[in-house]
N, C-alpha and C. Protein backbone atom coordinates (compact mmCIF):
# COMPACT_ATOMS: atom_id res chain seq x y z
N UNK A 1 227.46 85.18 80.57
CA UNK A 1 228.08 85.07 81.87
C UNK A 1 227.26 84.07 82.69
N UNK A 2 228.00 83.53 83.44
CA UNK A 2 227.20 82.58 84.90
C UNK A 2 228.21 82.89 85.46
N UNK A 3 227.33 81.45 87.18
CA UNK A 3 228.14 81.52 88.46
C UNK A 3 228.82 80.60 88.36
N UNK A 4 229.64 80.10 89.37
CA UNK A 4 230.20 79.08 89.45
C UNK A 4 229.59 77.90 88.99
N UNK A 5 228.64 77.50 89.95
CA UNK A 5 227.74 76.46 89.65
C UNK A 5 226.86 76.02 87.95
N UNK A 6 227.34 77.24 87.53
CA UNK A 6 226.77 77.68 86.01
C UNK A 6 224.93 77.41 85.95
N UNK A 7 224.62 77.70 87.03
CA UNK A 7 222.87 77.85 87.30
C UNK A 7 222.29 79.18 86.86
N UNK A 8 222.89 79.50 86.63
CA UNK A 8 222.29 81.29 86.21
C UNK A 8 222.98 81.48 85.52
N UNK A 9 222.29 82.01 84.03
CA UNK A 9 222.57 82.60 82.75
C UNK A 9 222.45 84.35 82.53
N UNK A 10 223.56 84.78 82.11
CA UNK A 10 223.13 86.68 82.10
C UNK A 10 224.03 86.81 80.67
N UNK A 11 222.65 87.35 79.52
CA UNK A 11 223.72 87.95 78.09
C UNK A 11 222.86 89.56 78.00
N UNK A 12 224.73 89.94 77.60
CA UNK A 12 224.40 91.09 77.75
C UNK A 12 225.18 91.54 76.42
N UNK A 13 225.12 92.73 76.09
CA UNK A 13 225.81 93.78 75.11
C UNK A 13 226.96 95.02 75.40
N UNK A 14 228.11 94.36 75.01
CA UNK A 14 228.76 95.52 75.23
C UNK A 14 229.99 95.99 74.05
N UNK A 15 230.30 97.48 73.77
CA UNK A 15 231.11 97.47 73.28
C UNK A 15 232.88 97.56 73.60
N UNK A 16 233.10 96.69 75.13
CA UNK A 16 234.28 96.69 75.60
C UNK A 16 234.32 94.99 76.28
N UNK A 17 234.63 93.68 75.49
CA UNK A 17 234.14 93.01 76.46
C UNK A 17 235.25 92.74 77.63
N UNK A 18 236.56 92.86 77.91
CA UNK A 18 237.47 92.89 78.43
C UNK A 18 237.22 93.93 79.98
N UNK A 19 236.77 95.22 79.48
CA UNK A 19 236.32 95.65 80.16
C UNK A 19 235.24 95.42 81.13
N UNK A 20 234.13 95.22 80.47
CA UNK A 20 232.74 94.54 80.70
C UNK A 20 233.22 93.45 81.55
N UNK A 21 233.54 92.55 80.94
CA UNK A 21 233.71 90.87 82.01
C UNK A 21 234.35 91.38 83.43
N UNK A 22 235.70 92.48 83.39
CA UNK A 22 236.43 93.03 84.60
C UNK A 22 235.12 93.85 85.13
N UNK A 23 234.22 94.04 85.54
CA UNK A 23 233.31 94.94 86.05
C UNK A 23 232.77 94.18 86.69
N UNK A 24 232.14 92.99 85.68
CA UNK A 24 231.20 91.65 86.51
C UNK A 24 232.04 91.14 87.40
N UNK A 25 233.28 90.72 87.41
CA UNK A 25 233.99 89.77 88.38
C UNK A 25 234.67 90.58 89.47
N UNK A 26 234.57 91.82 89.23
CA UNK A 26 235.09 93.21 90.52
C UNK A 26 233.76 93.40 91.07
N UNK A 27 232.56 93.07 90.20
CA UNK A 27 231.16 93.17 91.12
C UNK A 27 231.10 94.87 91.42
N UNK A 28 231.18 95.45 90.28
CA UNK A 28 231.56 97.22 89.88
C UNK A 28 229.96 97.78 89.98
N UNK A 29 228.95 97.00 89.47
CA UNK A 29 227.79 97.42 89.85
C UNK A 29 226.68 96.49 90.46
N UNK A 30 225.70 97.14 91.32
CA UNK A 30 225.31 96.25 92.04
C UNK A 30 223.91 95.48 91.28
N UNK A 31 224.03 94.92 90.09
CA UNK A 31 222.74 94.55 89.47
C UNK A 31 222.89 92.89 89.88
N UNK A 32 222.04 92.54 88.35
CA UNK A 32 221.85 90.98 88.11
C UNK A 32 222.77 89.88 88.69
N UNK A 33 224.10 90.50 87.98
CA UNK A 33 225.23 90.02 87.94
C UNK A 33 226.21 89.83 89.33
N UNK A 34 226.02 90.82 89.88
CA UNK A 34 226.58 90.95 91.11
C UNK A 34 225.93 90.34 91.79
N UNK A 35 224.41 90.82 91.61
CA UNK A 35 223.16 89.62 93.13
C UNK A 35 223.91 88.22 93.06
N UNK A 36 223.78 87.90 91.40
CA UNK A 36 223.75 86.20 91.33
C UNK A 36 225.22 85.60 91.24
N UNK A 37 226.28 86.48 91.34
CA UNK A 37 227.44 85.99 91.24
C UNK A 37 227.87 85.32 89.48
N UNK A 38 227.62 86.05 88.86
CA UNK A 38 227.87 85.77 87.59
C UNK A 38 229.59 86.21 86.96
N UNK A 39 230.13 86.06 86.99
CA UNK A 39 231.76 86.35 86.90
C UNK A 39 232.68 85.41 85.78
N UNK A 40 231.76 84.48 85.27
CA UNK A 40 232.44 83.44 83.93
C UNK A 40 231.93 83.87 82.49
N UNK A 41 232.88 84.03 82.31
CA UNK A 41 232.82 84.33 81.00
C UNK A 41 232.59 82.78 79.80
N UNK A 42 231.37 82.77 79.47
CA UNK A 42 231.13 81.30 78.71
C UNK A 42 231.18 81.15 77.54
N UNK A 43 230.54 82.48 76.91
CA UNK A 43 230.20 82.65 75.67
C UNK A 43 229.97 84.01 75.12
N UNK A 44 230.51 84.07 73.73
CA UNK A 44 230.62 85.65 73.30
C UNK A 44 230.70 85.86 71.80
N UNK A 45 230.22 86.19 71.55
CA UNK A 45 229.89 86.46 69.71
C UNK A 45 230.63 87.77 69.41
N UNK A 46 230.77 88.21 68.41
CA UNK A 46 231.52 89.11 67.96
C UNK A 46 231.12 89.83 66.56
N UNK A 47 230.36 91.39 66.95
CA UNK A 47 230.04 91.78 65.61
C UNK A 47 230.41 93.42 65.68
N UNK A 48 230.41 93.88 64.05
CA UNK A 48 231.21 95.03 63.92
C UNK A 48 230.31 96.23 63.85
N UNK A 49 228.88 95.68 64.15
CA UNK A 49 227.70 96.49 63.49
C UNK A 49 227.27 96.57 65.04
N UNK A 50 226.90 97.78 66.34
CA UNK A 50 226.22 97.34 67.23
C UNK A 50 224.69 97.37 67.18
N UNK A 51 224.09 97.69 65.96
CA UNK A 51 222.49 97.17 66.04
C UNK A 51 222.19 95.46 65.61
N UNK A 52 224.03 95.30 65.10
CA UNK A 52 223.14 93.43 64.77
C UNK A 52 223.84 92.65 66.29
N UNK A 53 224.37 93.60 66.75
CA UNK A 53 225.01 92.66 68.04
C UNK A 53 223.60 93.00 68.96
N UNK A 54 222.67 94.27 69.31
CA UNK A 54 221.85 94.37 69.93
C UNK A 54 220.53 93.17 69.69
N UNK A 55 220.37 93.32 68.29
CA UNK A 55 219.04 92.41 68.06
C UNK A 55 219.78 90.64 67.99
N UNK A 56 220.96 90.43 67.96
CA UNK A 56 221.51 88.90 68.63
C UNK A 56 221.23 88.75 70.07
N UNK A 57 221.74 90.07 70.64
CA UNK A 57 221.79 89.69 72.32
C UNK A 57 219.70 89.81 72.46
N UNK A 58 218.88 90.19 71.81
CA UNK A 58 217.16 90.48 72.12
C UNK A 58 216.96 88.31 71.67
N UNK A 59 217.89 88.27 70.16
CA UNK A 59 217.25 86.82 69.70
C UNK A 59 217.72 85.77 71.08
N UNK A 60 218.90 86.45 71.62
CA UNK A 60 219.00 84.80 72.54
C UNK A 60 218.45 85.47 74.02
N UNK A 61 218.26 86.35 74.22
CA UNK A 61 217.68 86.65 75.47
C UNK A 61 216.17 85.84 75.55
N UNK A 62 215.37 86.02 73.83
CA UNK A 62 214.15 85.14 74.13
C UNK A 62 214.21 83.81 74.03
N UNK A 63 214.97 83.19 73.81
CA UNK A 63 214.98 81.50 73.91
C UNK A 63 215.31 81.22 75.44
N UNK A 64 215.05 79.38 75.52
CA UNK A 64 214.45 79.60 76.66
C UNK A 64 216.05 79.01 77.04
N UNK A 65 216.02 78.31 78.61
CA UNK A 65 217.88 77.68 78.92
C UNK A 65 218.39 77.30 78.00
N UNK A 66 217.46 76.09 77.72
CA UNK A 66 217.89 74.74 76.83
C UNK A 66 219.00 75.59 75.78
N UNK A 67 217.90 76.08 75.01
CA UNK A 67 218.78 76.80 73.29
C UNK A 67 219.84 77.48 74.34
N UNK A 68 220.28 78.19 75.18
CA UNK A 68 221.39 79.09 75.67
C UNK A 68 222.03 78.03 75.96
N UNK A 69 221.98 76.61 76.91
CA UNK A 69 222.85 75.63 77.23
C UNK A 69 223.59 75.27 75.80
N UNK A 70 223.16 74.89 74.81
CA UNK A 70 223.24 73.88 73.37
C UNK A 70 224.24 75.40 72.75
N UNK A 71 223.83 76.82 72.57
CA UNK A 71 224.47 77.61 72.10
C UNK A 71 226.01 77.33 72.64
N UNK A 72 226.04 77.84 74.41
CA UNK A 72 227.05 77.54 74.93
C UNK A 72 228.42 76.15 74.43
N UNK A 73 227.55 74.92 74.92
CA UNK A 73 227.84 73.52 74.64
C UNK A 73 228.82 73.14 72.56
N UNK A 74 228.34 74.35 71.71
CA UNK A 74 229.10 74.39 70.83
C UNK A 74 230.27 74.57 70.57
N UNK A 75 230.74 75.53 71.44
CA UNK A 75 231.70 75.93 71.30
C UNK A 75 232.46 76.14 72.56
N UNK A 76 232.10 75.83 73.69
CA UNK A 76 232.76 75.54 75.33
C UNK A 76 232.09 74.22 75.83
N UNK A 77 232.30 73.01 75.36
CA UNK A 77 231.65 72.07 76.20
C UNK A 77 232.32 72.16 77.54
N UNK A 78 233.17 72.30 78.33
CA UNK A 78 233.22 72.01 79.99
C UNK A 78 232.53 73.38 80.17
N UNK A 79 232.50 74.32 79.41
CA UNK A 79 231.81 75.52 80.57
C UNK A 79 232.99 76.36 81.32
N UNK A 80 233.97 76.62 80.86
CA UNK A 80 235.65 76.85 81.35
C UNK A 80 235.61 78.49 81.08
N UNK A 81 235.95 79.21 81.95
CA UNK A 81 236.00 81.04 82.13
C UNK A 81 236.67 80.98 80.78
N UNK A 82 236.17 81.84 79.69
CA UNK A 82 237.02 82.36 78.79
C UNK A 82 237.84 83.35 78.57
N UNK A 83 237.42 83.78 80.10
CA UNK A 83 238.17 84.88 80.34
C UNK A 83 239.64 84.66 81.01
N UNK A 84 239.08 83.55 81.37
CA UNK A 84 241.04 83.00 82.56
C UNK A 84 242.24 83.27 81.70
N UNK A 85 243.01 84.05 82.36
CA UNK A 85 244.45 84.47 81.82
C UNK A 85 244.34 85.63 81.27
N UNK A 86 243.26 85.87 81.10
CA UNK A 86 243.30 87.68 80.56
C UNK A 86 243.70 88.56 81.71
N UNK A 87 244.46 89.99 80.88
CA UNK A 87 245.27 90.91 81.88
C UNK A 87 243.83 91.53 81.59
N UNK A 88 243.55 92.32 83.11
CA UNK A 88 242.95 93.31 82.45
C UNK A 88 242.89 94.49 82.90
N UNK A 89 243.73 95.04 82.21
CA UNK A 89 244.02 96.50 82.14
C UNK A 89 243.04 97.40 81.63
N UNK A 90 241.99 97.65 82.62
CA UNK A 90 240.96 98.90 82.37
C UNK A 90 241.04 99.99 82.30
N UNK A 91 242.62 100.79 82.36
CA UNK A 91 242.21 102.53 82.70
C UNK A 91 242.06 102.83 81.45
């Protein structure tokens, strides 16, 4: 996730991401995400195991921007909400 400005980077783990992304952009809790206005959805991996999705989200949490920019830049070069056009129906 980032802000608009895409100056602030936040990866996180979840097993709902539809859900998850609707929380950040309703600003549902008052953490990281909410302080810094993080609400774009940039980038998102996808695994069926949640201890190899946990120790992915620990491997890119320790690299530094750069590797998170270049991760991003693979597969979203403008940096475009991946979330735009999603319904999202949380109940």
């Amino acid at each position: 996730m980032t802000n608009q400005r895409n100056t602030v980077l936040y990866v996180g783990v979840t097993s709902d991401l539809i859900k998850r992304v609707y929380q950040h952009k309703t600003k549902a809790y008052k953490g990281f995400t909410a302080k810094y206005n993080c609400d774009k959805l940039v980038y998102f991996e996808e695994f069926s195991d949640i201890n190899e999705a946990i120790a992915r989200e620990k491997q890119i949490k320790k690299g530094n921007r750069k590797r998170k920019e270049i991760l991003i830049q693979k597969t979203n070069t403008e940096w475009k909400d991946l979330s735009e056009g999603w319904i999202f129906d949380v109940s």
